[in-house]
Protein backbone atom coordinates (compact mmCIF):
# COMPACT_ATOMS: atom_id res chain seq x y z
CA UNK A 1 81.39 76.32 108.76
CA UNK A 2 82.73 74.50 105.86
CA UNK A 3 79.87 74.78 104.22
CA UNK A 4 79.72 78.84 103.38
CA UNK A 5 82.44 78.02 101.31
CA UNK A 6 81.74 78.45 97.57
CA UNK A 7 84.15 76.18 95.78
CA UNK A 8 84.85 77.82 92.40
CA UNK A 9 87.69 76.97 89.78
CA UNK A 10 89.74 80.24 89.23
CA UNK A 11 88.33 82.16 92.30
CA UNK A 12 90.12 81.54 96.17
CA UNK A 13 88.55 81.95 99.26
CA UNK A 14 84.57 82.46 98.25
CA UNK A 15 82.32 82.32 100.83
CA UNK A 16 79.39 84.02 102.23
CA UNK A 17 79.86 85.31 105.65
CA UNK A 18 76.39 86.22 106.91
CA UNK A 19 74.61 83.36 108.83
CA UNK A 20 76.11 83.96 112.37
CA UNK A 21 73.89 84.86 115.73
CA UNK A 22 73.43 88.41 116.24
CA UNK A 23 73.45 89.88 119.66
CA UNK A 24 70.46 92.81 118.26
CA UNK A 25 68.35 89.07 118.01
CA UNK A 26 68.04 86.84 115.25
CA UNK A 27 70.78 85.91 112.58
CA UNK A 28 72.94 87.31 110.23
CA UNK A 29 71.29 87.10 106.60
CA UNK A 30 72.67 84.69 104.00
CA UNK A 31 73.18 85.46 100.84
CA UNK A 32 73.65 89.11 100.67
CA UNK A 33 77.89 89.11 102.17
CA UNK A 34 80.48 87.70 100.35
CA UNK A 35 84.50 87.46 100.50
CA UNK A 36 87.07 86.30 98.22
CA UNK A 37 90.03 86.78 96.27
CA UNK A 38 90.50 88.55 93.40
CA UNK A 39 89.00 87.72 89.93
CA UNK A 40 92.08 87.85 87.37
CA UNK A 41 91.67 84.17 87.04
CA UNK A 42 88.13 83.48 87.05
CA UNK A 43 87.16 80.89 84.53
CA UNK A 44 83.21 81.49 82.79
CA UNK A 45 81.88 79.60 85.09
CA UNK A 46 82.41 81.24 88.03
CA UNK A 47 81.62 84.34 86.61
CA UNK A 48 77.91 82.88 85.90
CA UNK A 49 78.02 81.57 89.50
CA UNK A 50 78.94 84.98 90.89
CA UNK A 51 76.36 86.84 88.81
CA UNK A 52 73.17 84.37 89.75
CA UNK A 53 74.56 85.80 93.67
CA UNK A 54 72.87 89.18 92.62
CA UNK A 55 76.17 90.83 93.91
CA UNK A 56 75.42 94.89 93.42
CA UNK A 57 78.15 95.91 95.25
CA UNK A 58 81.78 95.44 95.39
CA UNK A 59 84.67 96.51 97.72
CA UNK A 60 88.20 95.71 95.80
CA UNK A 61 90.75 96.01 98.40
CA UNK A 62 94.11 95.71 96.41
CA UNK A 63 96.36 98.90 95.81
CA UNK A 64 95.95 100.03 92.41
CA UNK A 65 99.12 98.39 90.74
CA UNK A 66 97.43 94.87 92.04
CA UNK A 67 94.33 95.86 90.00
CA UNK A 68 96.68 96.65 87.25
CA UNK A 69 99.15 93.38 87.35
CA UNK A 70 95.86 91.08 88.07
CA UNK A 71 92.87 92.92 85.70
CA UNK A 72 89.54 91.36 87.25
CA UNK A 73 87.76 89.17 84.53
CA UNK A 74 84.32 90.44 86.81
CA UNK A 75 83.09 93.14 88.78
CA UNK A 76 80.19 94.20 90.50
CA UNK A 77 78.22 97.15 88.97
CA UNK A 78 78.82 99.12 92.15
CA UNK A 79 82.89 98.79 92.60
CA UNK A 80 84.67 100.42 95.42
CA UNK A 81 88.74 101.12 94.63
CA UNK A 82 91.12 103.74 95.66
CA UNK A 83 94.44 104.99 93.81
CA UNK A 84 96.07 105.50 96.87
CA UNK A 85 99.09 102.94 98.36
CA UNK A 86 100.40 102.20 94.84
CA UNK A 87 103.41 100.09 95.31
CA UNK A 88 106.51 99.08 93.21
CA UNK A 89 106.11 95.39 94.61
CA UNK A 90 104.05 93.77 96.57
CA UNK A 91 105.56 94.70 100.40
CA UNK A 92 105.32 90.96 101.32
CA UNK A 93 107.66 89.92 98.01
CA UNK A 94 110.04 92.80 99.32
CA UNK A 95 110.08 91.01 102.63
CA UNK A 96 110.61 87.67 101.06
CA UNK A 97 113.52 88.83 99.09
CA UNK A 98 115.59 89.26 102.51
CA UNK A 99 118.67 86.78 103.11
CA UNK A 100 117.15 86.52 106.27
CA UNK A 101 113.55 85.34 105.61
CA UNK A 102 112.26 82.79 108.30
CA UNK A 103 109.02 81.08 109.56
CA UNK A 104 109.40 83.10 112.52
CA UNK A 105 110.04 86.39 111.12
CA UNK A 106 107.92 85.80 108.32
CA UNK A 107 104.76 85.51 111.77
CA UNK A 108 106.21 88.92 112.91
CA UNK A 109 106.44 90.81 109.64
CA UNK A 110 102.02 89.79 108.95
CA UNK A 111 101.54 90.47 112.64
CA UNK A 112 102.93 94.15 112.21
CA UNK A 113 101.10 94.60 109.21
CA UNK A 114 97.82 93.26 111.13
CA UNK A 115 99.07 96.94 113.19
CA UNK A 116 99.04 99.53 110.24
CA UNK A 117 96.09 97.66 108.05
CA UNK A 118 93.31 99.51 109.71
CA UNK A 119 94.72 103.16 109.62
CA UNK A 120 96.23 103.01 106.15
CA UNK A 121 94.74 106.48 104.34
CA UNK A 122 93.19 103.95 101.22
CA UNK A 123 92.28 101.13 103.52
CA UNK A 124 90.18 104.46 105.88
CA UNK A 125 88.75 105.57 102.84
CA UNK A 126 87.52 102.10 101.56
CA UNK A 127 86.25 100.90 104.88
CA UNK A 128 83.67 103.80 105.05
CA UNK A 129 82.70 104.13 101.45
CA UNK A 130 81.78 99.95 101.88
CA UNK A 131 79.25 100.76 104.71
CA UNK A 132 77.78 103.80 103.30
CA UNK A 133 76.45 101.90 100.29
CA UNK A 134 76.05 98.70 102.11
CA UNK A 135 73.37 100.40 103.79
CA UNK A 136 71.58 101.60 100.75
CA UNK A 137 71.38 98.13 98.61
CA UNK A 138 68.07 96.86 97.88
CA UNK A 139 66.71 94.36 99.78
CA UNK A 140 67.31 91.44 97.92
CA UNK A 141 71.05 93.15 96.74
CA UNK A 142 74.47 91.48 98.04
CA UNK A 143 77.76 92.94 98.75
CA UNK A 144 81.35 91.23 98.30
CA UNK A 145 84.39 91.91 100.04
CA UNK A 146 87.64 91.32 98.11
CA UNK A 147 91.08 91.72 97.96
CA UNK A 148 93.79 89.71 96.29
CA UNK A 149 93.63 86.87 98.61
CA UNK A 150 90.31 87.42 100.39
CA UNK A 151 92.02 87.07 103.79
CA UNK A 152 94.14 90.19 105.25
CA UNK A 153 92.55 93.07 104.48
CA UNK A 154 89.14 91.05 103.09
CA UNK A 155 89.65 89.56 107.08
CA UNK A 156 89.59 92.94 108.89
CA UNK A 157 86.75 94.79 106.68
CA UNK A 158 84.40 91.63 107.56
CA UNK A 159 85.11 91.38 111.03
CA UNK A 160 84.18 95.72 111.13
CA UNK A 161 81.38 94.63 109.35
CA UNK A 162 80.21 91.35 111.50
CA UNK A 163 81.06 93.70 114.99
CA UNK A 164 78.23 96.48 113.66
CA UNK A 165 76.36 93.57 113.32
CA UNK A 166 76.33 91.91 116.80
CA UNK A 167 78.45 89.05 115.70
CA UNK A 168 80.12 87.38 118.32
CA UNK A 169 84.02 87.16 119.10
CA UNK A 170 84.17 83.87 119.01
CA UNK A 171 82.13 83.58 115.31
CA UNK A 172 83.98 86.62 114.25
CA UNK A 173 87.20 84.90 114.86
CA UNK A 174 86.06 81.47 113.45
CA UNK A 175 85.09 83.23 109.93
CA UNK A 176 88.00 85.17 109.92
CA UNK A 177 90.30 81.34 110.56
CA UNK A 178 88.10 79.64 108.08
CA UNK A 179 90.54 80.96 105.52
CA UNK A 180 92.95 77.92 106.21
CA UNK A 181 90.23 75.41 105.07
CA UNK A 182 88.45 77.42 102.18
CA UNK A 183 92.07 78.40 100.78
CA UNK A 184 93.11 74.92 101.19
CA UNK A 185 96.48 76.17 102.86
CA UNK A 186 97.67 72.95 104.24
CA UNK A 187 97.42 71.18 100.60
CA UNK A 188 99.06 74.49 98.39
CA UNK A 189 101.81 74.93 100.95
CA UNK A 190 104.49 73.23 99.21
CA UNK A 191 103.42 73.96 95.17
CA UNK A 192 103.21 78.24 96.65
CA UNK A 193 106.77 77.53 97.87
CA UNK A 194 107.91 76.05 95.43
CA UNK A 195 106.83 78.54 92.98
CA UNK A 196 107.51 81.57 94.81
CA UNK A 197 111.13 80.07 95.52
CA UNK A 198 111.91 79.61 91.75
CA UNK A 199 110.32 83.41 91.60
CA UNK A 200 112.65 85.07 93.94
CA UNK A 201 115.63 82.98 93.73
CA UNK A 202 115.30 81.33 97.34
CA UNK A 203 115.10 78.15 99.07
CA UNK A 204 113.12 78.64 102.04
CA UNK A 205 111.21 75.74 103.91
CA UNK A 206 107.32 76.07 102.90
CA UNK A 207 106.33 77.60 106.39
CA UNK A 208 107.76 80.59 105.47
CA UNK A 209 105.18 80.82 103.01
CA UNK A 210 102.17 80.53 105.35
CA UNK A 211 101.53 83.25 106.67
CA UNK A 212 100.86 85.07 103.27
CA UNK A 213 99.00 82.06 102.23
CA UNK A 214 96.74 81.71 105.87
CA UNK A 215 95.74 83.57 108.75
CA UNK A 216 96.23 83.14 112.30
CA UNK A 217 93.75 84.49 114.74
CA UNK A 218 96.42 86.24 116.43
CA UNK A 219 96.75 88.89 113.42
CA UNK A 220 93.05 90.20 113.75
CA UNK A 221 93.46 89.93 116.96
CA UNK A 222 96.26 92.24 116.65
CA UNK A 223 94.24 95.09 114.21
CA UNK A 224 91.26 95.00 116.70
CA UNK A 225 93.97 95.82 119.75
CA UNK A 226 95.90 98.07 118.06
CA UNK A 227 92.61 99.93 116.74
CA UNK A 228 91.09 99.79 120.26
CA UNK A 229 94.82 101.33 121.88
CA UNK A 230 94.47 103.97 119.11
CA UNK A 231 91.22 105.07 119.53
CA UNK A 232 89.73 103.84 122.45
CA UNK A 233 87.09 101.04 120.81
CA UNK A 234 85.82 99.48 117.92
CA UNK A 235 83.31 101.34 118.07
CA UNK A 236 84.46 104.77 118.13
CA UNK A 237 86.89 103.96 114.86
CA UNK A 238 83.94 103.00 113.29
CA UNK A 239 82.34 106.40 113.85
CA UNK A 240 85.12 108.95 114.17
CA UNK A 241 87.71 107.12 111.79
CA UNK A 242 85.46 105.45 109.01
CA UNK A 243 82.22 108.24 109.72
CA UNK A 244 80.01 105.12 110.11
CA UNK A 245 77.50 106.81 112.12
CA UNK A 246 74.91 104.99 114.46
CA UNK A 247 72.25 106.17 112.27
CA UNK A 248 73.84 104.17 109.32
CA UNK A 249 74.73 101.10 111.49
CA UNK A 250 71.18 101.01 112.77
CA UNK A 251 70.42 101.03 108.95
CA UNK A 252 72.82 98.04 108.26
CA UNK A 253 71.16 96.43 111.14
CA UNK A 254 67.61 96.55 109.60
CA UNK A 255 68.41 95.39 106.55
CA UNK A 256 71.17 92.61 107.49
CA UNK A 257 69.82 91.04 110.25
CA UNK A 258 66.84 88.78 110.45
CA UNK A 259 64.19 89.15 113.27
């Protein structure tokens, strides 16, 4: 697994997330899905790495005031963005700034948010426009999934995009944990809480801090449920919610799957 991960200086989480068995036969292609983080701190080098990836295609997940706080130093040629769910600050630093902050409710607040991710109006609107031009790259053209940390929202557009794709739970699940390795949350834990305690003016133990700096397979688990209670399946989001229609999924399938 470990070794999808792209280790770059100034860019978190990189990794290409094709590879996996597909139940339609054969594998996932390589090379042509990525995922990350956001670019605001890429150095020149990983901007040459990135552009030998022949990336064409580019879904930026972040709300437009994250774009504007964090200006990307790259971006694909084809760049997906919305203006919609602009926020004053970041909803997780509003969270954080609570007397009441714990590990605990730190779990629940990302859970909850794992609920209203995949029915945001932006997040709808995002979602569809990635698999409509997905399906209408070149052959040899990749696509890249990002938001600011590559994990939350990144972590629910790839798993949409490995189920059309026959990916298995299991795999889906173990690209979507992968996070906690390629973000090296275990070894950041403490410098993140340290920083973003001097930021806000807190003192809270570093575990607070993971959940905003990891995943746990419980959260996508979570956004998968809550889309199935919602709508009935996976499948009929896909269709009804993002207008993926089987005629374009059978397209993604010819052209991201290997025989």
């Amino acid at each position: 697994m470990i070794d999808r991960v792209y280790k770059l200086s100034g860019v978190r989480n990189f990794r290409d997330f094709g590879g996996y068995a597909s139940s339609y036969g054969g594998q996932v292609r390589q090379g042509v899905l990525f995922r990350s983080g956001h670019y605001a701190e890429a150095t020149a080098d990983d901007i040459s790495a990135v552009k030998d990836l022949n990336i064409a295609l580019q879904a930026d997940l972040r709300r437009p005031d994250e774009r504007e706080r964090m200006t990307g130093k790259w971006s694909a040629p084809t760049t997906i963005t919305h203006d919609g769910g602009r926020e004053t600050d970041a909803p997780h630093t509003r969270f954080l700034q609570r007397v009441e902050a714990s590990a605990e409710a730190a779990d629940s607040w990302m859970n909850d948010y794992y609920k209203l991710a995949p029915f945001k109006e932006h997040h709808v609107s995002m979602f569809g426009d990635w698999f409509t031009k997905l399906q209408a790259l070149n052959t040899d053209e990749a696509g890249l999934v990002n938001c600011a940390a590559g994990k939350d929202r990144t972590g629910i557009l790839c798993a949409l995009t490995h189920h059309i794709l026959g990916v298995s739970e299991d795999d889906i699940v173990a690209d979507y944990d992968l996070t906690n390795q390629a973000a090296e949350v275990d070894s950041r834990l403490q410098e993140a809480a340290d920083y973003f305690n001097d930021f806000l003016g807190k003192s809270y133990e570093p575990e607070v801090y993971r959940p905003f700096m990891g995943v746990h397979p419980r959260y996508l688990e979570t956004a998968l449920a809550t889309i199935k209670s919602e709508v009935g399946s996976i499948d009929t989001y896909l269709v009804e919610t993002l207008g993926v229609t089987q005629q374009m999924q059978d397209g993604l399938r010819a052209r991201l799957i290997n025989g």
